[in-house]
Protein backbone atom coordinates (compact mmCIF):
# COMPACT_ATOMS: atom_id res chain seq x y z
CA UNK A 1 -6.70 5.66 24.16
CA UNK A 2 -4.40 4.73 21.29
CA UNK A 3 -2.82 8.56 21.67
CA UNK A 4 -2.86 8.00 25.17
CA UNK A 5 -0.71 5.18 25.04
CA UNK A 6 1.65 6.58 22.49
CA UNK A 7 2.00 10.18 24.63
CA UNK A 8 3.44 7.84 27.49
CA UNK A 9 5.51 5.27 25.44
CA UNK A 10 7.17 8.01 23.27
CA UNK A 11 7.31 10.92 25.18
CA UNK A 12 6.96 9.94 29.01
CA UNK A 13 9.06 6.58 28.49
CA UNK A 14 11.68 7.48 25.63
CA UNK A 15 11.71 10.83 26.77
CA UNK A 16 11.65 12.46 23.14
CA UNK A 17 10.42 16.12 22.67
CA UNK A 18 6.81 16.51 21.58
CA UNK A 19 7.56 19.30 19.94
CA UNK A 20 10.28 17.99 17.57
CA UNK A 21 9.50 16.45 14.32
CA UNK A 22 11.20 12.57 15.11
CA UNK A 23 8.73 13.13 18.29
CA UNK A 24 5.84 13.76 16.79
CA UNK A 25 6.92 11.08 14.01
CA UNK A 26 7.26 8.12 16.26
CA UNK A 27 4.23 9.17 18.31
CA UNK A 28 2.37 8.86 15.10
CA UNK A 29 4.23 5.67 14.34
CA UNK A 30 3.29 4.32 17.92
CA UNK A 31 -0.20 5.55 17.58
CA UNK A 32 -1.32 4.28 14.76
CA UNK A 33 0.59 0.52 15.35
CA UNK A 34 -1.67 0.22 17.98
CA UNK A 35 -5.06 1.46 16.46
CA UNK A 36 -4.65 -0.14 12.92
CA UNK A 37 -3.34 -3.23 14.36
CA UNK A 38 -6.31 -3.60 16.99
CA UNK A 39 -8.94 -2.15 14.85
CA UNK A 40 -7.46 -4.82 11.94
CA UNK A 41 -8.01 -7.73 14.37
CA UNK A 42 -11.04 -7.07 15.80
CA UNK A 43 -12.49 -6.38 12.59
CA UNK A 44 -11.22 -9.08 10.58
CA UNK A 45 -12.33 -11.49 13.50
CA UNK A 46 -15.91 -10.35 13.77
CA UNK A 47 -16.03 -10.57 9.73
CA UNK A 48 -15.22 -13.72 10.30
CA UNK A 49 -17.70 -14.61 13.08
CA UNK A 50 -20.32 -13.16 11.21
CA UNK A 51 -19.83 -14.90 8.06
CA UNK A 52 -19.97 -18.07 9.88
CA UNK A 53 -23.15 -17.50 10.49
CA UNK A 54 -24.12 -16.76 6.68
CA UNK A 55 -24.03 -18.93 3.97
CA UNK A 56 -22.87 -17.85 0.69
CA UNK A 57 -26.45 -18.72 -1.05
CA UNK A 58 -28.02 -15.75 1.49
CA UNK A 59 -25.24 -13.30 1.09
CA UNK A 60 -25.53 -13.54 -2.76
CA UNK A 61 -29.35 -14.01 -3.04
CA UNK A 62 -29.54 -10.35 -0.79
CA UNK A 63 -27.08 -9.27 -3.08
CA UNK A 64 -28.57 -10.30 -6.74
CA UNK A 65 -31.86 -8.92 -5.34
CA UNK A 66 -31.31 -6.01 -5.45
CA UNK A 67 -30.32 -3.64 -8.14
CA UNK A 68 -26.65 -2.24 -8.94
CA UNK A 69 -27.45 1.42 -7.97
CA UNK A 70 -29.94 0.25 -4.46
CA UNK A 71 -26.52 -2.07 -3.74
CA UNK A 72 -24.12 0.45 -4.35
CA UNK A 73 -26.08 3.13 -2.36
CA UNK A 74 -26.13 0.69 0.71
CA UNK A 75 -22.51 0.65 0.17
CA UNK A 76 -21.85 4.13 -0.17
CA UNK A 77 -23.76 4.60 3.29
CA UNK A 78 -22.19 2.41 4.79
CA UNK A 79 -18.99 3.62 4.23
CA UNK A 80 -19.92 6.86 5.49
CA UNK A 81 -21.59 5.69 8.54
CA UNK A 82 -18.62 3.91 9.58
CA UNK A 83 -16.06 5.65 11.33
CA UNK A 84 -12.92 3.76 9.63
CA UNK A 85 -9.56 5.43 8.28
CA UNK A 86 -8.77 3.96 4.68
CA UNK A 87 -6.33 1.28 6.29
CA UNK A 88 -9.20 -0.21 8.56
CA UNK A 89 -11.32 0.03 5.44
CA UNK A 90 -9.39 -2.80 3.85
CA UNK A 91 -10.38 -5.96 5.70
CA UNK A 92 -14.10 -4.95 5.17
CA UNK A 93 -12.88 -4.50 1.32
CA UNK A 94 -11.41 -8.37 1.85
CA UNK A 95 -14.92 -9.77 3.54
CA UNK A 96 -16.86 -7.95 0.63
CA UNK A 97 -14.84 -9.49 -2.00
CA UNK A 98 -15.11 -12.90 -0.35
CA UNK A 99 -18.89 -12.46 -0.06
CA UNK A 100 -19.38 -12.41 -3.63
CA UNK A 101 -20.52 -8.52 -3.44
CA UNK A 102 -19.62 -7.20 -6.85
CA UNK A 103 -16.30 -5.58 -6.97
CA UNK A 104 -17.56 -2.21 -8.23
CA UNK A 105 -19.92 -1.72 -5.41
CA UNK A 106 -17.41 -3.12 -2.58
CA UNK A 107 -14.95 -0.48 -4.23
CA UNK A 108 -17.50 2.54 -3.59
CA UNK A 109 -17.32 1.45 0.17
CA UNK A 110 -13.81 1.67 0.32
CA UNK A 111 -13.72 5.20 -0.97
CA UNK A 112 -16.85 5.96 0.91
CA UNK A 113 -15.77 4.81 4.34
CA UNK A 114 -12.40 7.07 5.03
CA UNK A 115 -13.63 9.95 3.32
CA UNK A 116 -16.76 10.44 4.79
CA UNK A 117 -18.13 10.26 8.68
CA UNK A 118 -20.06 11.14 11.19
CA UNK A 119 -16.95 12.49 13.19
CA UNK A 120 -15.36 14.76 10.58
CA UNK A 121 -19.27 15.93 9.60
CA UNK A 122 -19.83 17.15 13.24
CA UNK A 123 -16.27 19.23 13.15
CA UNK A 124 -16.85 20.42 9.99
CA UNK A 125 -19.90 22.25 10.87
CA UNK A 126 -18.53 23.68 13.65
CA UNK A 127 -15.57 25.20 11.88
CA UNK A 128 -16.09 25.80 8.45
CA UNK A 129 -20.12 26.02 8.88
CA UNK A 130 -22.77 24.09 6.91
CA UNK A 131 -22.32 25.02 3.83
CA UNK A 132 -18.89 23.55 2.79
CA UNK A 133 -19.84 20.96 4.63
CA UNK A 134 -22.42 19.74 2.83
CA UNK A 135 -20.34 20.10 -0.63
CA UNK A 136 -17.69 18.13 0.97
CA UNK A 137 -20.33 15.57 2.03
CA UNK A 138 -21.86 15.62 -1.48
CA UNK A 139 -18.64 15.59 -3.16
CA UNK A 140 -17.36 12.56 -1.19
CA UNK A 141 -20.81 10.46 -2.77
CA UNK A 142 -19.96 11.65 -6.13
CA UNK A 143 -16.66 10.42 -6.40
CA UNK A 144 -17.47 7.02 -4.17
CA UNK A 145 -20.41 6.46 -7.01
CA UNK A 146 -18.61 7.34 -9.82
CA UNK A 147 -15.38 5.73 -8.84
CA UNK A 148 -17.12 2.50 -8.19
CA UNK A 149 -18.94 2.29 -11.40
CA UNK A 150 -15.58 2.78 -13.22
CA UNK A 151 -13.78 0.36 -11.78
CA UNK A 152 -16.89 -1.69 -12.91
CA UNK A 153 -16.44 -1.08 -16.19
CA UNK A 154 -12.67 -2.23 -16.39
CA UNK A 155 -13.91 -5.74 -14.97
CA UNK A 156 -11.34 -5.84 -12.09
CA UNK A 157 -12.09 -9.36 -10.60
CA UNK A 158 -9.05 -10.28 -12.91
CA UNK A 159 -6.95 -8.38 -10.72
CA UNK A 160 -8.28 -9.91 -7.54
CA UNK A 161 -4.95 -12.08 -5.52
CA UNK A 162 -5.82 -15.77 -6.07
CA UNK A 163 -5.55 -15.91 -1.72
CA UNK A 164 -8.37 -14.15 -1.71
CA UNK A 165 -10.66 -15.92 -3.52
CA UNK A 166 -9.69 -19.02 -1.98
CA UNK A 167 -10.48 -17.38 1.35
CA UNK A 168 -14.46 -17.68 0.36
CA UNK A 169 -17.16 -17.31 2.30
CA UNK A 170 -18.42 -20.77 1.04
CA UNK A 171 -15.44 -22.49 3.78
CA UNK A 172 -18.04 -21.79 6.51
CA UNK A 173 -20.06 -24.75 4.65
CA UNK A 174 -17.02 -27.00 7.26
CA UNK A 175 -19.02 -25.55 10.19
CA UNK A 176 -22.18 -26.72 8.58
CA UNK A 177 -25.41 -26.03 11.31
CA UNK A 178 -23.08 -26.39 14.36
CA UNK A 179 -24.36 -23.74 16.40
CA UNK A 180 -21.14 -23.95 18.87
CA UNK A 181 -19.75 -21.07 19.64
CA UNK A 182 -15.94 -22.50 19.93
CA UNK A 183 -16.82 -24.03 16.39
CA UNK A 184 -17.51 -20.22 14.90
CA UNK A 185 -14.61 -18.92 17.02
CA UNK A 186 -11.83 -21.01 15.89
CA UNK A 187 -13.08 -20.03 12.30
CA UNK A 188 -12.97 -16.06 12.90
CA UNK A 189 -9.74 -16.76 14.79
CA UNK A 190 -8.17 -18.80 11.92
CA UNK A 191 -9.42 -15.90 9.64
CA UNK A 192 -7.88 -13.59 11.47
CA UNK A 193 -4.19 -14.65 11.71
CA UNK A 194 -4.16 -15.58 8.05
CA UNK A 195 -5.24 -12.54 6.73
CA UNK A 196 -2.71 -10.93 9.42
CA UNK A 197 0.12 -12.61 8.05
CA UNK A 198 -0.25 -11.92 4.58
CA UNK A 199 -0.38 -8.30 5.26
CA UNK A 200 1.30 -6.95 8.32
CA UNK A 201 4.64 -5.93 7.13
CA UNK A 202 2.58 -3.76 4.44
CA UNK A 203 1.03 -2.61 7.06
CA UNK A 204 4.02 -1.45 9.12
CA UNK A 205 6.14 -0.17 6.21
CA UNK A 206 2.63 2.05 5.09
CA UNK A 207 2.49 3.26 8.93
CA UNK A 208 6.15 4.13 9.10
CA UNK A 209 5.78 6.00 5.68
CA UNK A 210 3.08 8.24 6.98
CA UNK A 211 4.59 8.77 10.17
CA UNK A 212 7.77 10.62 8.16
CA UNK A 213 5.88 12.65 6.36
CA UNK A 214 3.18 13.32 9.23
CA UNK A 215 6.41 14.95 11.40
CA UNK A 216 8.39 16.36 8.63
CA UNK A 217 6.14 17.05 5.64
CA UNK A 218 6.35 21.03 5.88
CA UNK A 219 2.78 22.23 6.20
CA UNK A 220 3.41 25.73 4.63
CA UNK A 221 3.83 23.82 1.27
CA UNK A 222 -0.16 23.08 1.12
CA UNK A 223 -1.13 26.33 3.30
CA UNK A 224 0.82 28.24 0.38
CA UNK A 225 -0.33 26.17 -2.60
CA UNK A 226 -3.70 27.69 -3.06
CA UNK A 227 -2.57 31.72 -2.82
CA UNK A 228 -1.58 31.29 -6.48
CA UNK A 229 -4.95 30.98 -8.18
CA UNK A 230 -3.83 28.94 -11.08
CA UNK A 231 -5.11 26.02 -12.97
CA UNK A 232 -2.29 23.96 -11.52
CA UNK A 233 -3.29 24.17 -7.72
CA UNK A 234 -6.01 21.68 -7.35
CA UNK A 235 -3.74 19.19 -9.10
CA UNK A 236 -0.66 19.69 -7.01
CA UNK A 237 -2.63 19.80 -3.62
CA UNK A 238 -3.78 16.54 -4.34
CA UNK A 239 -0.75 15.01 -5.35
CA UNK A 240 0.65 16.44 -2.33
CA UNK A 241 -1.83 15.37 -0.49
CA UNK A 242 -1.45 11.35 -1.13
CA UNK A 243 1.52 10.94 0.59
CA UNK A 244 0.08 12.66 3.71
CA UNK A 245 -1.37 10.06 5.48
CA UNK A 246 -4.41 11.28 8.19
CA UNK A 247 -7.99 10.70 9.02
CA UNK A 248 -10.53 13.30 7.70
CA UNK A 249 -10.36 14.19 11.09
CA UNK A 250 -7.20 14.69 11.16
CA UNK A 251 -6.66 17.09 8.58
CA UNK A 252 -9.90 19.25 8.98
CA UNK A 253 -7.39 21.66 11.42
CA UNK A 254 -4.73 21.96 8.43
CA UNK A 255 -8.24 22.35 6.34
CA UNK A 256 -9.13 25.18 8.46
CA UNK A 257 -5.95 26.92 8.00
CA UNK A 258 -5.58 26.98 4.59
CA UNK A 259 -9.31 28.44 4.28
CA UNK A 260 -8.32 31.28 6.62
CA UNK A 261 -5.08 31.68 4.45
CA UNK A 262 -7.52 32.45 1.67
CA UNK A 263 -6.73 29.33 -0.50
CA UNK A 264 -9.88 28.23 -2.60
CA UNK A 265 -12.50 25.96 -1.35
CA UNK A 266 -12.71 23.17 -3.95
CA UNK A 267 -8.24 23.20 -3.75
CA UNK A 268 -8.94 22.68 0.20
CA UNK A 269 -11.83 19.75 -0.11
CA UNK A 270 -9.59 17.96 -2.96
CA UNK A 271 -6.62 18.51 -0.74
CA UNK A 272 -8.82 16.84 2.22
CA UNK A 273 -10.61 14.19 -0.06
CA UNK A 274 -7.17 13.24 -1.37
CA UNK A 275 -4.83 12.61 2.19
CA UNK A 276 -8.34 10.67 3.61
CA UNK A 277 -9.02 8.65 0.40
CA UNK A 278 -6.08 7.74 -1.38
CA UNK A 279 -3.15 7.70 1.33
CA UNK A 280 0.03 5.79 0.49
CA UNK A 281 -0.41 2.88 3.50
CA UNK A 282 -3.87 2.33 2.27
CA UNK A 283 -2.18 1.87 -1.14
CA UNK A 284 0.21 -0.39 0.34
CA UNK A 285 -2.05 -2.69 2.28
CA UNK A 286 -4.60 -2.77 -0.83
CA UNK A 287 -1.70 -4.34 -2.75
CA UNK A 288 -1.72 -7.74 -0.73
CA UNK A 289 -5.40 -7.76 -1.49
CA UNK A 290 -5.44 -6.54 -5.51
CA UNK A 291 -2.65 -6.67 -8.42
CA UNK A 292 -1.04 -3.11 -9.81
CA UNK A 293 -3.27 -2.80 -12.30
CA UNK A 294 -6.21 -2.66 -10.15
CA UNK A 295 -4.41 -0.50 -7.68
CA UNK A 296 -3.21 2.02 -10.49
CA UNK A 297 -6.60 2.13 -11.87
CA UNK A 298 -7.84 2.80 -8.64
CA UNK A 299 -5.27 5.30 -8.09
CA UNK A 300 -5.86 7.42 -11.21
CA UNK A 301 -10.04 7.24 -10.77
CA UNK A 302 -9.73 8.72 -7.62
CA UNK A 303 -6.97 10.72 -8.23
CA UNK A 304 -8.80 12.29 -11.19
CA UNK A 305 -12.18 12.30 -9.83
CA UNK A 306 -11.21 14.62 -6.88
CA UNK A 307 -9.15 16.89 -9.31
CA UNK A 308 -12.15 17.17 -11.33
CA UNK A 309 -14.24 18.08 -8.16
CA UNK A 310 -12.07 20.70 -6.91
CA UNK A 311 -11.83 22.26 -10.39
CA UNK A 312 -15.85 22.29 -10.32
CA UNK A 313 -16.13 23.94 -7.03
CA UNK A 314 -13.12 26.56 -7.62
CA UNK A 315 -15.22 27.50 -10.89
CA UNK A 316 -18.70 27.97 -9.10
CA UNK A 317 -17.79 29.26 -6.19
């Protein structure tokens, strides 16, 4: 619907060529306003709901009972079950954090959830066959587990914004055992708009940043990376892949091409793994939530963990 309503605004309204690259910029740009912003809401606001319903005692008792790998498994999962882009991942990230879930599980969510899902599974199979997609399935858990424990080790609660923690869970103790409705709405609702307008410029600049390199990032660049089969390609596919900013969805078609091109598998998966899981708006919105060094060490896990990946499956296969 959200493409829908861009194809009228931009090119029925404004009149602008679809097939020029400011058209297919500021569709993107229209596009994704709309989804990110209503996906942002609606999620933020039922975070909210439900955690007035849950005091900070249960969400931390589930949480201690279980072990580090069972929680970060959950985690993983969930991110993969969850059909969110990396931008929508963030206000989960936030309602994580402020549930007291431990910062290196909540992290393997948030590279879980854009890199992996049920949509890009189904489209994988049906173009690239089961095979590849299972090692792009697999390779997506690796780096989500991996990455996660990392970031673990480096203690990154430090690098947490002070907003956030003061955001806690533990204000739903002001609603106390009121079981009104209007009580629990005006909660989410206040949630909602705060969180909004701490981060909604990000959000916007990040958006208009993908948009220009969506419509006039030259796609031959990546389609003719991988014909050179040199050390160097899995490297610069993913660094050109950050800036790129997509779905998994989204880029399976490009995906497609470059495998037809002949370029090597594990350059194409770290080429995909890098635009879904690392984008630049998602790096921009994370900001308002974490401090540069959290971000940069995020950054360079991921960033290293695909490389590593690609290398791997360039080697065996």
């Amino acid at each position: 619907m959200f493409e829908l309503l861009a194809d009228y605004l931009v090119f029925d309204l404004a009149g602008l060529d679809s097939s020029s690259k400011l058209g297919e910029s500021v569709q993107f740009f229209v596009m994704d306003i709309a989804k990110i912003f209503f996906m942002l809401i609606l999620i933020i606001y039922l975070i909210g709901l439900f955690r007035s319903f849950i005091s900070p005692e249960k969400v931390r008792t589930y949480v201690q009972g279980k072990s580090k790998f069972s929680a970060r498994i959950s985690a993983i999962f969930l991110g993969a079950f969850t059909p969110f882009c990396s931008c929508s991942s963030v206000p989960i990230f936030i309602g994580f954090v402020e549930a007291g879930i431990p910062l290196g599980v909540t992290f393997s969510f948030l590279i879980a959830s854009p890199m992996i899902n049920e949509i890009a599974v189904v489209m994988l199979l049906g173009i690239v066959g089961w095979k590849i997609t299972v090692l792009y399935v697999v390779s997506g858990l690796l780096v989500a587990f991996f990455g996660g424990i990392i970031m673990e080790k480096f203690k990154p609660e430090k690098w947490v914004e002070e907003y956030v923690w003061k955001i806690k869970i533990g204000e739903t103790q002001n609603i106390k055992k009121d079981n009104c409705f209007e009580v629990r709405n005006r909660y989410a609702i206040g949630q909602t708009k705060e969180i909004v307008r701490r981060i909604w410029k990000w959000i916007i600049l990040g958006i208009g940043l993908g948009a220009y390199f969506h419509g006039y990032f030259p796609q031959e660049w990546a389609q003719s990376l991988g014909d050179a089969n040199n050390f160097l390609a899995v490297p610069m596919a993913v660094l050109i892949g950050i800036p790129l900013y997509s779905s998994t969805v989204g880029v399976i078609p490009l995906a497609e091409a470059m495998l037809i091109k002949g370029v090597a598998i594990g350059t194409t998966l770290a080429f995909m793994m890098s635009i879904a899981a690392i984008s630049v708006p998602e790096l921009l919105i994370l900001r308002k939530v974490i401090k540069w060094q959290a971000l940069l060490l995020f950054t360079a896990i991921v960033t290293v963990s695909i490389i590593l990946i690609g290398i791997v499956f360039n080697v065996i296969l």
